[in-house]
N, C-alpha and C. Protein backbone atom coordinates (compact mmCIF):
# COMPACT_ATOMS: atom_id res chain seq x y z
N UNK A 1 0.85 -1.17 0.00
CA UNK A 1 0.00 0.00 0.00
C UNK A 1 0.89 1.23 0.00
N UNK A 2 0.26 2.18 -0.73
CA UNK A 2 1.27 3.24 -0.73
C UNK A 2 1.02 4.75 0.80
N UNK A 3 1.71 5.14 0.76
CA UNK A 3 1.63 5.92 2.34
C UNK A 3 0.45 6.64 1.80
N UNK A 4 0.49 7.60 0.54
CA UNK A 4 -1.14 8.26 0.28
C UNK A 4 -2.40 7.51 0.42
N UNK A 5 -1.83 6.29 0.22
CA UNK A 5 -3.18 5.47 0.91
C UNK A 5 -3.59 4.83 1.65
N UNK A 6 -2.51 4.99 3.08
CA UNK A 6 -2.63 4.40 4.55
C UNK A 6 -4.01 5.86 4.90
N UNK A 7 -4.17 5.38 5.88
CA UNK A 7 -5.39 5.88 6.65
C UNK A 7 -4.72 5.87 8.41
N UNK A 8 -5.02 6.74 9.07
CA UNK A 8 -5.05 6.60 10.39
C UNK A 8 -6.38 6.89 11.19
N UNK A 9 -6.37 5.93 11.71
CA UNK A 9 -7.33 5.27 12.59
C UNK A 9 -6.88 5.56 14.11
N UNK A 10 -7.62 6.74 14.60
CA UNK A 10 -7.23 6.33 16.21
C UNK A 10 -7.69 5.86 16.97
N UNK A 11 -7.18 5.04 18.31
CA UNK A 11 -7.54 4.48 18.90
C UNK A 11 -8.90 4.57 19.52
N UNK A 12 -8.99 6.11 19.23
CA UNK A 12 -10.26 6.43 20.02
C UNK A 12 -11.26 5.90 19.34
N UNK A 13 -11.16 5.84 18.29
CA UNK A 13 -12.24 5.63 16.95
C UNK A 13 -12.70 4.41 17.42
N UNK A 14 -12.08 3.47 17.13
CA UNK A 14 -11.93 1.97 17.26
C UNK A 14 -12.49 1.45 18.10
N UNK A 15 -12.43 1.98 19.66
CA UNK A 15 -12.98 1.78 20.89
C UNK A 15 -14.39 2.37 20.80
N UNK A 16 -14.19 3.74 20.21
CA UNK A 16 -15.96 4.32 20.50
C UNK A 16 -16.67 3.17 19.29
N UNK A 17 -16.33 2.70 18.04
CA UNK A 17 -17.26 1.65 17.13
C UNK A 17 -17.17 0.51 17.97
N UNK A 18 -16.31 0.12 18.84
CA UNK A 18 -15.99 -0.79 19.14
C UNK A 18 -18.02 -0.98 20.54
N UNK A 19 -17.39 -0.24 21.21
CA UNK A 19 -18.56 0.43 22.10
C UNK A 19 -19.90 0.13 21.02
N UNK A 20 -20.34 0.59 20.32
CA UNK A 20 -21.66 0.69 19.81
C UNK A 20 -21.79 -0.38 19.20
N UNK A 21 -20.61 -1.01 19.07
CA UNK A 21 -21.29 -2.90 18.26
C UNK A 21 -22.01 -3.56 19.43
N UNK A 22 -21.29 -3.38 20.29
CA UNK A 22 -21.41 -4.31 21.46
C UNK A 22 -22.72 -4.25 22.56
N UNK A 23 -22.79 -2.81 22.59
CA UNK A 23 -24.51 -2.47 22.57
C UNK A 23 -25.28 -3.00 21.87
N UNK A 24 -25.14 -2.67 20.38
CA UNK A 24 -25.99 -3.42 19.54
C UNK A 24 -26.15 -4.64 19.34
N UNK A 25 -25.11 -5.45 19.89
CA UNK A 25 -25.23 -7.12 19.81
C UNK A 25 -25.99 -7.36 20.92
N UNK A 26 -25.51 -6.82 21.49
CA UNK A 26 -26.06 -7.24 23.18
C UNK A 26 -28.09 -7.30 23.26
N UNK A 27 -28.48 -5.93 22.42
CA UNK A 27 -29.27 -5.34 22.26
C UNK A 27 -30.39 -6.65 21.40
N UNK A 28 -29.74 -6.84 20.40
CA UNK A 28 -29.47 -8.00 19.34
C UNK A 28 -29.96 -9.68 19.77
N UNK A 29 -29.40 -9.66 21.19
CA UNK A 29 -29.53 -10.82 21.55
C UNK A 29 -28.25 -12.06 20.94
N UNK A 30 -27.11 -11.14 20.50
CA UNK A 30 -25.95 -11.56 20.39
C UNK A 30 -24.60 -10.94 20.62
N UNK A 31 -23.46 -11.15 21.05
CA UNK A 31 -22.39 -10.64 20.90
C UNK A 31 -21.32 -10.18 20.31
N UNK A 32 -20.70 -9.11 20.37
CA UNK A 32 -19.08 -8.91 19.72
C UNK A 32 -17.96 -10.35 20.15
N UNK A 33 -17.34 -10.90 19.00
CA UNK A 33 -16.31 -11.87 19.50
C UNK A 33 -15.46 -11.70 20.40
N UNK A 34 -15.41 -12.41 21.39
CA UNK A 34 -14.41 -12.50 22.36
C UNK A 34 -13.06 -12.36 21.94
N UNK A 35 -12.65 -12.61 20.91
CA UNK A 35 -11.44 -12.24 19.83
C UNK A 35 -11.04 -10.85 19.86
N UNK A 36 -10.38 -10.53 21.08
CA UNK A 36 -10.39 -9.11 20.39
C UNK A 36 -9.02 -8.41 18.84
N UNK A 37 -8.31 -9.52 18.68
CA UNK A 37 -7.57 -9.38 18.00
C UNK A 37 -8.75 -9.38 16.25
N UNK A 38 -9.83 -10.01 16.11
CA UNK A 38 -10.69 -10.00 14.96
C UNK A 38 -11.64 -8.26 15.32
N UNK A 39 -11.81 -8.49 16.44
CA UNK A 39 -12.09 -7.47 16.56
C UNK A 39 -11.99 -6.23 16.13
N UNK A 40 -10.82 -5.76 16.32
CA UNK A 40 -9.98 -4.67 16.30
C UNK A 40 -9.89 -4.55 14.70
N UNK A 41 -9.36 -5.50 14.33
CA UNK A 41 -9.01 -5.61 12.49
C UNK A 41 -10.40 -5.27 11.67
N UNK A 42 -11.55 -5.53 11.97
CA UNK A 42 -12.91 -6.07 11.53
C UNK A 42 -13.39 -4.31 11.69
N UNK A 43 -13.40 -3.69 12.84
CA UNK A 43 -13.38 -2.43 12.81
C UNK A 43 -12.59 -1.32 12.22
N UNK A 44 -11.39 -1.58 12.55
CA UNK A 44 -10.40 -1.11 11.86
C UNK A 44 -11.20 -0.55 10.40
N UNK A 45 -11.46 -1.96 9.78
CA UNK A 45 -11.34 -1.86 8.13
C UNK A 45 -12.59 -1.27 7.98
N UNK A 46 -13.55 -1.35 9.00
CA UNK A 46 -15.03 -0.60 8.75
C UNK A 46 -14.74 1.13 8.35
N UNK A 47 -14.08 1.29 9.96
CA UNK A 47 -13.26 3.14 9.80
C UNK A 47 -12.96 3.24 8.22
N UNK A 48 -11.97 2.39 8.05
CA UNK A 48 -11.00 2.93 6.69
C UNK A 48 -12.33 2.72 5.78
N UNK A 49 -12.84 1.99 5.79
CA UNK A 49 -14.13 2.04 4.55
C UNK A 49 -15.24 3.42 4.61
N UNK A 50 -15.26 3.69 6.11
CA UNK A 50 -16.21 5.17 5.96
C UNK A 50 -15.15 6.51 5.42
N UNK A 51 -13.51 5.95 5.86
CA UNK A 51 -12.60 7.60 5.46
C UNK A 51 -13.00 7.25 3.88
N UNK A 52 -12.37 5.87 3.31
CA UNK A 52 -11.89 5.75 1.82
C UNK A 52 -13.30 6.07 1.22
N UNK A 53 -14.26 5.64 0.94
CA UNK A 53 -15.36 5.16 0.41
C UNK A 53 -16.93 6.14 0.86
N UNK A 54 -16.74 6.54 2.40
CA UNK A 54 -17.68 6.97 2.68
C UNK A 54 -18.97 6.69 3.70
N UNK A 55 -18.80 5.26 3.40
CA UNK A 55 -19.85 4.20 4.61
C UNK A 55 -18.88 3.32 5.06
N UNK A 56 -19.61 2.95 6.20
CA UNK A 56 -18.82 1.80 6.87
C UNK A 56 -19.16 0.23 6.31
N UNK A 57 -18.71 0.05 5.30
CA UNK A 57 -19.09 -1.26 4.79
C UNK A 57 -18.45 -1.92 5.19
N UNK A 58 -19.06 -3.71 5.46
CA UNK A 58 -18.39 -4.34 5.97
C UNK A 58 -17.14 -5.19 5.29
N UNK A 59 -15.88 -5.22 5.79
CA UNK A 59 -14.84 -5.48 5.16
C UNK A 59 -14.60 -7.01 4.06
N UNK A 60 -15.62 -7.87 4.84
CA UNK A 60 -15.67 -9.05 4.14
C UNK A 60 -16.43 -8.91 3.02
N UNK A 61 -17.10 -7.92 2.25
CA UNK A 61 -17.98 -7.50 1.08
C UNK A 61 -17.59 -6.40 0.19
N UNK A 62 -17.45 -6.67 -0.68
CA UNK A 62 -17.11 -5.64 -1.61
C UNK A 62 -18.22 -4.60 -2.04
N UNK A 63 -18.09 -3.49 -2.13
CA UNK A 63 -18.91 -2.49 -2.68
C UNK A 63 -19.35 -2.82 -4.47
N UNK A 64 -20.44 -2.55 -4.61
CA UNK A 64 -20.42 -3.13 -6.44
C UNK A 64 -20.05 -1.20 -7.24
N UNK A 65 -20.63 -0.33 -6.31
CA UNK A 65 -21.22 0.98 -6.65
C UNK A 65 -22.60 1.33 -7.08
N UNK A 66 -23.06 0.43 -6.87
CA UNK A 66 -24.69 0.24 -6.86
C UNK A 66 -25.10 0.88 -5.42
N UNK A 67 -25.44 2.02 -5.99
CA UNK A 67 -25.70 2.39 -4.25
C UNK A 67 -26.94 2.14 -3.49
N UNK A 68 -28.21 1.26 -4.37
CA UNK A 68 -29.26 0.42 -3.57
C UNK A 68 -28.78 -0.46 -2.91
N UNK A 69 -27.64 -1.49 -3.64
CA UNK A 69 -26.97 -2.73 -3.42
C UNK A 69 -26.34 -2.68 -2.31
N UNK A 70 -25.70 -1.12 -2.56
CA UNK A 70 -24.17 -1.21 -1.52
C UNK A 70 -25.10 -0.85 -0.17
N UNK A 71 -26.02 -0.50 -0.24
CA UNK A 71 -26.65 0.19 1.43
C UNK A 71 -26.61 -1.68 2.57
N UNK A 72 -26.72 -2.35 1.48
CA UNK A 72 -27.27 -3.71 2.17
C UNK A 72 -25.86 -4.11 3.25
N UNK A 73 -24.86 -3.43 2.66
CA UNK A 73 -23.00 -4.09 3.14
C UNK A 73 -22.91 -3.31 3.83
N UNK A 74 -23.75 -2.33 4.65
CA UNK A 74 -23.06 -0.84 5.80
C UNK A 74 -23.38 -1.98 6.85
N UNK A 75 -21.99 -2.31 7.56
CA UNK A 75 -21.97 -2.60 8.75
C UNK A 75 -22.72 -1.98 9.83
N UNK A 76 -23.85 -2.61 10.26
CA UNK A 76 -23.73 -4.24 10.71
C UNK A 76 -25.25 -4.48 9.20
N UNK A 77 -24.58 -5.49 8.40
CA UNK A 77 -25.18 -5.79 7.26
C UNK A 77 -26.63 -6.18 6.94
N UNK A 78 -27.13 -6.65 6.18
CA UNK A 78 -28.61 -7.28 6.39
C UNK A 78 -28.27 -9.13 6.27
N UNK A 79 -27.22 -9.05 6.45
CA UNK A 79 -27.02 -10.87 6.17
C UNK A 79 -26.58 -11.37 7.68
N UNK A 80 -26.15 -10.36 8.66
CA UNK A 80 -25.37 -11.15 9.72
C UNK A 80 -26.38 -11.73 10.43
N UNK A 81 -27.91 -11.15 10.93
CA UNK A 81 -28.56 -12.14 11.76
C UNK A 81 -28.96 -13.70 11.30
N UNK A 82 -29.18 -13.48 10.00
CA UNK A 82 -29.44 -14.95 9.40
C UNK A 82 -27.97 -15.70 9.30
N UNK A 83 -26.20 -15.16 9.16
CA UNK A 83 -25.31 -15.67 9.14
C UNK A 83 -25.21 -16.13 10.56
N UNK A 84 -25.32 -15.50 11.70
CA UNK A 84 -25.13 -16.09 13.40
C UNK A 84 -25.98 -16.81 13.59
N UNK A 85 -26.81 -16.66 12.59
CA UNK A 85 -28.17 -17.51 13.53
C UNK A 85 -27.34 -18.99 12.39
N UNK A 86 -27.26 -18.90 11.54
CA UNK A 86 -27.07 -20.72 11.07
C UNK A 86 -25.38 -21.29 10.88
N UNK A 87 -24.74 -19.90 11.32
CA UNK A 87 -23.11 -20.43 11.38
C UNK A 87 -22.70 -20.11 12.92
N UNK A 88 -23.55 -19.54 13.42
CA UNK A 88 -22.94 -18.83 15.16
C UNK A 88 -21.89 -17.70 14.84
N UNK A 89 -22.02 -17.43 13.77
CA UNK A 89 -21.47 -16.00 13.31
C UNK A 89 -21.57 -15.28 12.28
N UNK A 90 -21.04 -14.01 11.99
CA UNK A 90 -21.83 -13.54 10.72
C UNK A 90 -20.19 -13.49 10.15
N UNK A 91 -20.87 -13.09 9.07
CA UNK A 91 -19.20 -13.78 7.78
C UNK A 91 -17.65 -13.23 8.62
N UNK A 92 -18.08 -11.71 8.43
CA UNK A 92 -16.74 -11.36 9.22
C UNK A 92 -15.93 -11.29 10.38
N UNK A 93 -17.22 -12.49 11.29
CA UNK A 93 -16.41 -12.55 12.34
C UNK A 93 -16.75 -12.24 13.54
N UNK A 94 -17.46 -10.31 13.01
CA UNK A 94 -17.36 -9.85 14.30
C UNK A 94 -18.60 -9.80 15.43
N UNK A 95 -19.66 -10.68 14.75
CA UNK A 95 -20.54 -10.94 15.30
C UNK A 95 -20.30 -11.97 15.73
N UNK A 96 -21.12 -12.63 16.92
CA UNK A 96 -20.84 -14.44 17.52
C UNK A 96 -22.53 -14.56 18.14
N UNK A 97 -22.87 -15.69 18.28
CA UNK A 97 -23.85 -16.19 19.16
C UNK A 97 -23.87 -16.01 20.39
């Protein structure tokens, strides 16, 4: 990657998304992974997807530029409750049962 296209992410960031997943899982009737090492990365790449791109899409999904399409991939997605509910997690991880 080239340095014009690193991103910095501060810690603060990370922790405050970090904070509002975990509400929302909880909320959800599921959790953030105990992983905090998936964790961290899984958010991470959400941030860099709202600096680069604009929304926080989720990192395991690619944007098409369809912007009906792409609304479906803004973390937390429309696929993760049906992914936790029949894998005990949703694709990227950062959801769990």
């Amino acid at each position: 990657m080239e340095t014009s296209e690193k991103t910095t992410i501060s810690k603060e960031k990370i922790e405050a998304l970090k904070k509002e997943y975990k509400i929302y899982a909880k909320k959800e009737g599921f959790k953030l992974n105990p992983n905090e090492k998936i964790v961290d990365t899984v958010v991470r790449r959400i941030l860099e997807n709202r600096e680069k791109l604009g929304h926080g899409y989720c990192p395991c999904r690619r944007p098409t530029g369809d912007k009906k399409e792409d609304e479906k991939i803004i973390c937390p997605c429309v696929f993760h409750k049906e992914e936790i509910e029949l894998q005990g997690h949703c694709h990227c991880m950062l959801f769990v049962k």
